[in-house]
Protein backbone atom coordinates (compact mmCIF):
# COMPACT_ATOMS: atom_id res chain seq x y z
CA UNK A 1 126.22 126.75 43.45
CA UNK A 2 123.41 128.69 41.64
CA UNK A 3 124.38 132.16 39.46
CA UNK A 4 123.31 134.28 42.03
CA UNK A 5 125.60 133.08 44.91
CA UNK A 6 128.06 132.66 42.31
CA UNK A 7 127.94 136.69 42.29
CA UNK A 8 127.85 137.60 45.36
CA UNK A 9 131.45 136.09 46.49
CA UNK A 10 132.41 138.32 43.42
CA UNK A 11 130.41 140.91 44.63
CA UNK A 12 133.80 143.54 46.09
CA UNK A 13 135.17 142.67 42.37
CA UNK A 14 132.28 143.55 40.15
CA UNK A 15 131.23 146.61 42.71
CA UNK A 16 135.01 147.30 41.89
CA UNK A 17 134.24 147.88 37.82
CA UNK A 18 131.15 149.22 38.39
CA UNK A 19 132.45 152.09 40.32
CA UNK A 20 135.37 152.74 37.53
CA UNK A 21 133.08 152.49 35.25
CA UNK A 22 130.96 155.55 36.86
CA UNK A 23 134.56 157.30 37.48
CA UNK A 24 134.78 157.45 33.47
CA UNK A 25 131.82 158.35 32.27
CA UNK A 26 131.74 158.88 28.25
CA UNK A 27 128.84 160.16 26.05
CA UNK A 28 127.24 158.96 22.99
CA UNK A 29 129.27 157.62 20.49
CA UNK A 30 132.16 158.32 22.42
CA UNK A 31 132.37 155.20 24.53
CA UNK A 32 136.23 154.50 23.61
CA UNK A 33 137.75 153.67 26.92
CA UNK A 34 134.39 151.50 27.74
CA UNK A 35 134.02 149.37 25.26
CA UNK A 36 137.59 148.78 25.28
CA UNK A 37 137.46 147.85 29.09
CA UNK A 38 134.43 145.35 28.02
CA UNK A 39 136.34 144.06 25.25
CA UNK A 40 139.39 143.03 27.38
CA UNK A 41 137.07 141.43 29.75
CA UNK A 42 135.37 139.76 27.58
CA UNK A 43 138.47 138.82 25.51
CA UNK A 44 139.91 137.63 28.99
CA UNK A 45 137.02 134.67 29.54
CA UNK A 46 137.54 133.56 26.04
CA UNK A 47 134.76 134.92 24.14
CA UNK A 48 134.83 135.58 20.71
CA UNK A 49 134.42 139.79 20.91
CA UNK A 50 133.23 141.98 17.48
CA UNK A 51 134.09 145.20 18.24
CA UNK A 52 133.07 148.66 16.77
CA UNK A 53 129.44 147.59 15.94
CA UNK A 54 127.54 151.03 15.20
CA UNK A 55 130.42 153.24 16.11
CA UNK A 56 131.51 152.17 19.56
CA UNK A 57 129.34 149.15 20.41
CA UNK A 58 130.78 145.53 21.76
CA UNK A 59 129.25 142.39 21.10
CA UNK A 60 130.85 139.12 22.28
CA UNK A 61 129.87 135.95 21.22
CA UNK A 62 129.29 132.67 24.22
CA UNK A 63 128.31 129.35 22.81
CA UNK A 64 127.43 126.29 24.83
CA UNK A 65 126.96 122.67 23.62
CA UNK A 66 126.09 122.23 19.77
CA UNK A 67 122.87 124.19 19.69
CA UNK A 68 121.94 126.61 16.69
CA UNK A 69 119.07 128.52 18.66
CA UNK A 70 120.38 132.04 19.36
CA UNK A 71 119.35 135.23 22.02
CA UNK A 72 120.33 138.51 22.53
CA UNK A 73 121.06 140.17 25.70
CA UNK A 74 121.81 143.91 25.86
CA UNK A 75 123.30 146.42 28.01
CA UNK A 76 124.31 150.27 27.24
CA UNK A 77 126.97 151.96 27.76
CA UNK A 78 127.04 155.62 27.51
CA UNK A 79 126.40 158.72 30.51
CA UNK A 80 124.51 161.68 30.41
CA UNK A 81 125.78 165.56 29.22
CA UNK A 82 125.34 166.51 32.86
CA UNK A 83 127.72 167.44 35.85
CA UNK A 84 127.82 164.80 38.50
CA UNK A 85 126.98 166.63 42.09
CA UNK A 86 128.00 163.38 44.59
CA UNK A 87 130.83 163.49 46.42
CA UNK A 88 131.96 160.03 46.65
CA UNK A 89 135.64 158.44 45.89
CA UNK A 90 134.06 157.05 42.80
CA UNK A 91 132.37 160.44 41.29
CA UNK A 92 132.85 161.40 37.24
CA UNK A 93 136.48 162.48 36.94
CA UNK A 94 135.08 164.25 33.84
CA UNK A 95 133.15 168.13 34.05
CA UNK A 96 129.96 167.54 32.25
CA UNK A 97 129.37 163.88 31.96
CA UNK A 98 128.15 162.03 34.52
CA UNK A 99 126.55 158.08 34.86
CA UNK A 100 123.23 159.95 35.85
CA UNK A 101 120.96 156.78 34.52
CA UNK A 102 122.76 153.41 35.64
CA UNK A 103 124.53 152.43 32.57
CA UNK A 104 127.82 151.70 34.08
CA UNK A 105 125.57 148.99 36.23
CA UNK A 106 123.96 147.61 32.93
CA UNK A 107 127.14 147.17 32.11
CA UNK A 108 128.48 145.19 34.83
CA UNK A 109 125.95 143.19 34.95
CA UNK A 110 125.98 142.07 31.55
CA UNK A 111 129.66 141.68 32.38
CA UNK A 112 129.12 140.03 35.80
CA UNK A 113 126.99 137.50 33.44
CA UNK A 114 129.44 137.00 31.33
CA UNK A 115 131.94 135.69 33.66
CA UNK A 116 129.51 132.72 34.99
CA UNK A 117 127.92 132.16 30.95
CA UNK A 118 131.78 131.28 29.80
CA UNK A 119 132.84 129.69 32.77
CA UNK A 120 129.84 126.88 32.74
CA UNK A 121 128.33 127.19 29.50
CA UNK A 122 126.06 125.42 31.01
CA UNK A 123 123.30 125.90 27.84
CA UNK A 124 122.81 124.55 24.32
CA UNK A 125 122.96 127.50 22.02
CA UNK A 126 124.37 131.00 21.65
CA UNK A 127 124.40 133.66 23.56
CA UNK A 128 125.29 137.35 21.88
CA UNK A 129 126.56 140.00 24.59
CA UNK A 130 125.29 143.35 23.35
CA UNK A 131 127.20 146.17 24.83
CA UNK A 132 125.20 149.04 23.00
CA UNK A 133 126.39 152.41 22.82
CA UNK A 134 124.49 155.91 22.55
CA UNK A 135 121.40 155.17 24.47
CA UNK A 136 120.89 158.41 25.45
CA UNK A 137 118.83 160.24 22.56
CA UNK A 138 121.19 159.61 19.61
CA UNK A 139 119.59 155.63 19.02
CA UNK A 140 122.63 153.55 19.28
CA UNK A 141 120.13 150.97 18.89
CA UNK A 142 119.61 152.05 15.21
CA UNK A 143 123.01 153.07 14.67
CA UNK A 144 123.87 148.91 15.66
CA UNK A 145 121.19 147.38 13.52
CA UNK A 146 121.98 149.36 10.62
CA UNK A 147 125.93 148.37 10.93
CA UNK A 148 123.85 144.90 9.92
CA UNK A 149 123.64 143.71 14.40
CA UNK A 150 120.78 141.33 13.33
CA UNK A 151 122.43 139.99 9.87
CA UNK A 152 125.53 138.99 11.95
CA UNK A 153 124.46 138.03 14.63
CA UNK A 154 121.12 136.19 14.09
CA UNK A 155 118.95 135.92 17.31
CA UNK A 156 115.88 134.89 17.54
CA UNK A 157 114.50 137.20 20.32
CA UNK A 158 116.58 140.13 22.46
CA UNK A 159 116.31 141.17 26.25
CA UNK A 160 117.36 144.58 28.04
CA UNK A 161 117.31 145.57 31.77
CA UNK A 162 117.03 149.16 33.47
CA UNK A 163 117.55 149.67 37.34
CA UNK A 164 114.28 151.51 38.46
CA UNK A 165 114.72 153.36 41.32
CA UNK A 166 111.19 153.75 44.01
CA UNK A 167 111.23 150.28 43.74
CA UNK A 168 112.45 148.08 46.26
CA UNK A 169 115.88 146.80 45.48
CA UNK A 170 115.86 143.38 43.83
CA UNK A 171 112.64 143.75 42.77
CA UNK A 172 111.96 143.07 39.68
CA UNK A 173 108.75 144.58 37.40
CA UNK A 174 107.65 143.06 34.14
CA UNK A 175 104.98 144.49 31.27
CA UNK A 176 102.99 142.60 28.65
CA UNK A 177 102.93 145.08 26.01
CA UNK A 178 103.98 149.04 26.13
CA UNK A 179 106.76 149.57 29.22
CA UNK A 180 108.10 152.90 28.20
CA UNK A 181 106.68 155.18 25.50
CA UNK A 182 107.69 156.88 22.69
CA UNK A 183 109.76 160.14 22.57
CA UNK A 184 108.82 162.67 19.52
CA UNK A 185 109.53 166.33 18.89
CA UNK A 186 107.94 169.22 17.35
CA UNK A 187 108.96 172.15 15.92
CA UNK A 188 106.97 175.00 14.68
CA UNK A 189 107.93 178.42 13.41
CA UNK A 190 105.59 180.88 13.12
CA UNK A 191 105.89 184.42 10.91
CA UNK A 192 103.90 187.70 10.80
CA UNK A 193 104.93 191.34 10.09
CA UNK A 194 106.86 193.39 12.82
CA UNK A 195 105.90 196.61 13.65
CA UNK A 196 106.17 199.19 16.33
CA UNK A 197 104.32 197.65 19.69
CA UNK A 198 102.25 201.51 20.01
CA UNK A 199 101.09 200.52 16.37
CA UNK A 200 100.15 196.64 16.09
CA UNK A 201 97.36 197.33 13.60
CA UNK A 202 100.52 197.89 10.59
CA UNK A 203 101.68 194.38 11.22
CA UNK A 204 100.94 190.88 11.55
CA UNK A 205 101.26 189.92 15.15
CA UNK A 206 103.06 186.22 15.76
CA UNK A 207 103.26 185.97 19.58
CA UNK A 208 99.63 185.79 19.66
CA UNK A 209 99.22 183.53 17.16
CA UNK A 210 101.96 181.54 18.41
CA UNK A 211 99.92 181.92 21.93
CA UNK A 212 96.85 180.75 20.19
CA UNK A 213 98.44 177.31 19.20
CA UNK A 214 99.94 176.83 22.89
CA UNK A 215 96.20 176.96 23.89
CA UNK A 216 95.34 174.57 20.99
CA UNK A 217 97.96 171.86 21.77
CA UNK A 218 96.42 171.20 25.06
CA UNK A 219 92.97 170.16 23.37
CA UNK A 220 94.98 167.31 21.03
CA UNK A 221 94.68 164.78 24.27
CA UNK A 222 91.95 165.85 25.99
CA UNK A 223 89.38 166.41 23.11
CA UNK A 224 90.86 164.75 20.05
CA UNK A 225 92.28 161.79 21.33
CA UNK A 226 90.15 158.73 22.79
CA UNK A 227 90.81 158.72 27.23
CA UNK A 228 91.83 155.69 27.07
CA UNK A 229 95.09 156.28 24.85
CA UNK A 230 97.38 157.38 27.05
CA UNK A 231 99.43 160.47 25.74
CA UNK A 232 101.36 163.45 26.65
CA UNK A 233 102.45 166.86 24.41
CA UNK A 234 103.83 169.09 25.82
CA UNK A 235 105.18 172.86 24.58
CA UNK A 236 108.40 172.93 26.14
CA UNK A 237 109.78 175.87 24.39
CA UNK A 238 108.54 179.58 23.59
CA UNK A 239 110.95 182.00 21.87
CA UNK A 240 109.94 185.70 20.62
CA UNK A 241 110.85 189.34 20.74
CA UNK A 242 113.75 191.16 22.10
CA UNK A 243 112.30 194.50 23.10
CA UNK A 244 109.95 196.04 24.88
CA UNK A 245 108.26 197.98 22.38
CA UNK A 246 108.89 195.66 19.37
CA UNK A 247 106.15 193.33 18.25
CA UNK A 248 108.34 190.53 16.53
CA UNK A 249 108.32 189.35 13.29
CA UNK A 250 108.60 185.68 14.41
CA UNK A 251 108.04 183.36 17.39
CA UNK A 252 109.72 180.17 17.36
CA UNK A 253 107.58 176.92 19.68
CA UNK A 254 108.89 173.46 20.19
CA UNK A 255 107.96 170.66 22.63
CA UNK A 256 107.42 166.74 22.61
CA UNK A 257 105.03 163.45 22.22
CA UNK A 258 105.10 160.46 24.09
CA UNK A 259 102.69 157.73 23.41
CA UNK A 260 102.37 153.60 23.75
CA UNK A 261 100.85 153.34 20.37
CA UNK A 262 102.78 154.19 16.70
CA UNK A 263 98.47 154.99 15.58
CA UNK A 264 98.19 157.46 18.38
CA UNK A 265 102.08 158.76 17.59
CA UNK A 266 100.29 159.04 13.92
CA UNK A 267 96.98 160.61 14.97
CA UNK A 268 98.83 163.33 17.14
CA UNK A 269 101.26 164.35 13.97
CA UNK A 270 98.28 164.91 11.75
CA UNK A 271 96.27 166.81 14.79
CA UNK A 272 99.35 169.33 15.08
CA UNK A 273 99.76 169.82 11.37
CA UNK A 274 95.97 170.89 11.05
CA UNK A 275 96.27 173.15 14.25
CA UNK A 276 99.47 175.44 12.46
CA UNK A 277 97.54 175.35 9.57
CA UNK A 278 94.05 176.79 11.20
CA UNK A 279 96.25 179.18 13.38
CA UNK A 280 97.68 180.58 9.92
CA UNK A 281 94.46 180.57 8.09
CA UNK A 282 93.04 182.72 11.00
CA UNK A 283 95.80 185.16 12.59
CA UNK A 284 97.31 185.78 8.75
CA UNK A 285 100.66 183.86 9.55
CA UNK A 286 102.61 181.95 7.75
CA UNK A 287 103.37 178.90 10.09
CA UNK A 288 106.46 175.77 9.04
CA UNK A 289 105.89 172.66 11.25
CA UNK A 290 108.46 170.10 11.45
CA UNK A 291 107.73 166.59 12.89
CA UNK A 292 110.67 164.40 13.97
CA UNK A 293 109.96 160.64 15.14
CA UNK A 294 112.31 159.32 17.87
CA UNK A 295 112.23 156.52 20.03
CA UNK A 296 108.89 154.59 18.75
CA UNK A 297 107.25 153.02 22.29
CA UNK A 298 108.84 149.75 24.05
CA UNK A 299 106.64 147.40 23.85
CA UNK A 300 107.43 143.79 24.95
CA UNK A 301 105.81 141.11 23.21
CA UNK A 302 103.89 138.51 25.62
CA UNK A 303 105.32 135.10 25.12
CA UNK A 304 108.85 136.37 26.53
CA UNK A 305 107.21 138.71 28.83
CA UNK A 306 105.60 135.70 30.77
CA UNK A 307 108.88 133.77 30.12
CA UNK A 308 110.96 136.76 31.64
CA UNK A 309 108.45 137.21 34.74
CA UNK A 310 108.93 133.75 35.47
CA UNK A 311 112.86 133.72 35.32
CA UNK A 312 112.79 136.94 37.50
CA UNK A 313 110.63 135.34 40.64
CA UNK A 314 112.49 132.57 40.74
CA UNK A 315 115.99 134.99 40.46
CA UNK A 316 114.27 137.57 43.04
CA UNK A 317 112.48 134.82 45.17
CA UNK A 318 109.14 135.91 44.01
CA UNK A 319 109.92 139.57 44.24
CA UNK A 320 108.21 140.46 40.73
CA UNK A 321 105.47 142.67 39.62
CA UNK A 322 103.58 142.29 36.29
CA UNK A 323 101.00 145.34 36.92
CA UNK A 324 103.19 147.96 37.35
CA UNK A 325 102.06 151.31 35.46
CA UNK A 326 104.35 151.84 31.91
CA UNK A 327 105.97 154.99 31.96
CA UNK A 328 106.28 157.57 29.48
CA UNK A 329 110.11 158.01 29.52
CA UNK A 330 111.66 156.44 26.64
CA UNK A 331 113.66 154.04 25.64
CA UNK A 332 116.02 152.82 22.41
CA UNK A 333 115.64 149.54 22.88
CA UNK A 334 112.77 150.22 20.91
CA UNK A 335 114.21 149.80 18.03
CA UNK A 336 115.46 146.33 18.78
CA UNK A 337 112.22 145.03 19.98
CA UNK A 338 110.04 146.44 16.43
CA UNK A 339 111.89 143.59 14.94
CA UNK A 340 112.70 140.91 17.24
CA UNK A 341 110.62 139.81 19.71
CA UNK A 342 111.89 140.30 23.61
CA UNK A 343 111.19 141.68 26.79
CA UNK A 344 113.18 145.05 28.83
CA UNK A 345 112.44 144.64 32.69
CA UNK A 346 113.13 146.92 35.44
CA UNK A 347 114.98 145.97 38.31
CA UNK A 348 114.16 147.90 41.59
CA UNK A 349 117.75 150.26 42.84
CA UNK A 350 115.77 151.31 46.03
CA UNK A 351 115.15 154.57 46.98
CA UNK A 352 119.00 155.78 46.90
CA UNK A 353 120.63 157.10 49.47
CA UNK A 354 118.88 160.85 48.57
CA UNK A 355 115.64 159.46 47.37
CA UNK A 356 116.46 160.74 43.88
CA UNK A 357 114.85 159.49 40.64
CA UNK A 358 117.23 158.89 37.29
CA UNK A 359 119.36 161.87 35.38
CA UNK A 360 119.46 163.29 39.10
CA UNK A 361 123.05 164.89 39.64
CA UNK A 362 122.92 162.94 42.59
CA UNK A 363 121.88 159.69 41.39
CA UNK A 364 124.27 156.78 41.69
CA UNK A 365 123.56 152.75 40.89
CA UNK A 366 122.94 150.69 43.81
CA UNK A 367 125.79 147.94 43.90
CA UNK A 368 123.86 145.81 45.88
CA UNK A 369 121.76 144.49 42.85
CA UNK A 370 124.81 143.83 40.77
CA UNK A 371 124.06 139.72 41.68
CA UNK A 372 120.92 139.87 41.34
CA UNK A 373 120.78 141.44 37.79
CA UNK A 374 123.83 138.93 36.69
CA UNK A 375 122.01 136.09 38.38
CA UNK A 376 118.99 136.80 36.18
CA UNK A 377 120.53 137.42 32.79
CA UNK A 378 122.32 133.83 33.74
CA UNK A 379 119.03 132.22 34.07
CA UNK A 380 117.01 133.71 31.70
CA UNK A 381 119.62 131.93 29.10
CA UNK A 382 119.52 128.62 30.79
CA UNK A 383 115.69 128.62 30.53
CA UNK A 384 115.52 130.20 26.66
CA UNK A 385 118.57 127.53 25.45
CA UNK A 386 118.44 124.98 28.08
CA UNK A 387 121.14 122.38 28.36
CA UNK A 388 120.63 118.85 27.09
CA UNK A 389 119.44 116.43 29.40
């Protein structure tokens, strides 16, 4: 019996966790009740678990036969700040925290995996379960490989997974190079002199400086950048004033960059810094801009790519795409892949029952692909470490 029918006669069972899982959502860095529920199940099919791995994260350990060669595969773990709006029996118990992007299905999946990888072992190497916590803006990613993930447990390449929903379920879409994009932030604070609003000409005005720079931003991609590096910054945030007939002695903007390319993520800092400092040169403001990195892009690397697409049509019975467009969301797994090499797929959730897209307070995983996402983390290991003949 392959992996994938394996799962299905399991299917009420793992449908069962995953649904308990969504019950009990937890956020970032606060996965206690999660990784503890991992742990025991893991514990239970006699793998070796390491718990507490960058705060909350779960790694547990499969070998099969005598070989050295060693992968990573990686699910996360945490929910979103956000309150759930389903109604279902298995909505968030909790007020503002909700399983909004699938993570409680990464999880059993990696789980559902799990249970077929210990009771076969039918591969010659190891296999490292990584149950990652704090996907969700604060880089759990990070937080693991600085708690020394890749010291102790040497792989030589690491895989992730994220349901996708638009795309038909069990479907499965695979990139060569940039999948999701990098997430950066800006801040910029801008001062002048306040004054009374009947008398602008006795101070230094910073909304319209600050309104000059808005107007700037927008030519960083379209006449700095080259068209075919795909970008996006956007102001997302405009703060001055607090009366009427005030003119402010500050104004406060803020927004974001997402790129596939750590030259372009460069390029766009250095373009922003220039723009405060022409906007201050010319409206007499003084102007502080603060660049944060975040998430650098996603980009898969091409020899596991190929190997991945090719474990996921035979999984999905050909359902794969390879040409689907990258998207400029972001991802942590990021981190993982700038120094290992390894491939993060999307597997299609369907449409969902309200045709909702991810962080949706409506959004809920679709069980259906729990065997199919099991099935293919199953096989992807028994084609990387394949069992002696």
């Amino acid at each position: 019996m392959n992996a994938i029918e394996t799962l299905r006669r399991e299917h009420a069972r793992l449908t069962a966790i995953r649904r308990d899982i969504h019950a009990h959502p937890e956020l970032a860095f606060a996965e206690h009740r999660t990784a503890e529920h991992v742990a025991r199940h893991l514990s239970l099919l006699g793998i070796e678990v390491h718990r507490g791995i960058g705060g909350t994260g779960v790694v547990g350990v499969v070998r099969g036969g005598d070989g050295l060669r060693a992968i990573g595969l990686r699910a996360d773990m945490d929910a979103l700040p956000m309150q759930e709006r389903n109604t279902f029996e298995h909505q968030s118990r909790y007020a503002g925290c909700m399983h909004a992007c699938g993570h409680d299905g990464h999880t059993t999946m990696l789980l559902a995996a799990a249970e077929v990888l210990a009771a076969e072992r039918d591969f010659n190497g190891v296999v490292y379960l990584v149950f990652q916590p704090a996907e969700e803006g604060e880089a759990g990613a990070r937080a693991m490989m600085e708690d020394g993930l890749f010291e102790r447990f040497p792989m030589e390449s690491i895989y992730g997974l994220h349901n996708w929903p638009g795309m038909p379920a069990g479907q499965f879409a695979v990139h060569d190079g940039p999948t999701m994009a990098s997430a950066d932030r800006f801040d910029v604070e801008i001062f002048g002199r306040g004054s009374h609003a009947a008398m602008p000409h006795l101070g230094t005005d910073p909304v319209v400086a600050a309104a000059a720079l808005v107007q700037a931003i927008q030519t960083v991609t379209s006449r700095h950048l080259d068209p075919l590096d795909a970008a996006v910054v956007s102001t997302t945030l405009f703060h001055a004033g607090e009366a009427y007939n005030v003119i402010p002695d500050r104004a406060e903007l803020a927004g974001t960059v997402r790129t596939f390319s750590e030259a372009v993520q460069t390029s766009i800092e250095q373009r922003l810094k220039a723009l405060c400092d022409g906007i201050a040169a010319t409206y007499g403001v003084r102007v502080e801009f603060t660049y944060r990195r975040g998430y650098p892009p996603t980009v898969n690397t091409s020899r596991e790519a190929a190997l991945c697409a090719e474990v996921a049509a035979r999984v999905s019975g050909g359902k794969v795409v390879t040409d689907a467009r990258p998207t400029m969301g972001a991802e942590d797994f990021a981190f993982f892949l700038q120094e290992k090499p390894g491939c993060y797929v999307w597997l299609g959730n369907g449409p969902g029952d309200n045709g909702c897209m991810l962080h949706n307070p409506h959004y809920d995983f679709n069980d259906e692909v729990i065997p199919v996402g099991g099935a293919y983390w199953v096989e992807l290991v028994k084609r990387l470490l394949p069992p002696l003949a």
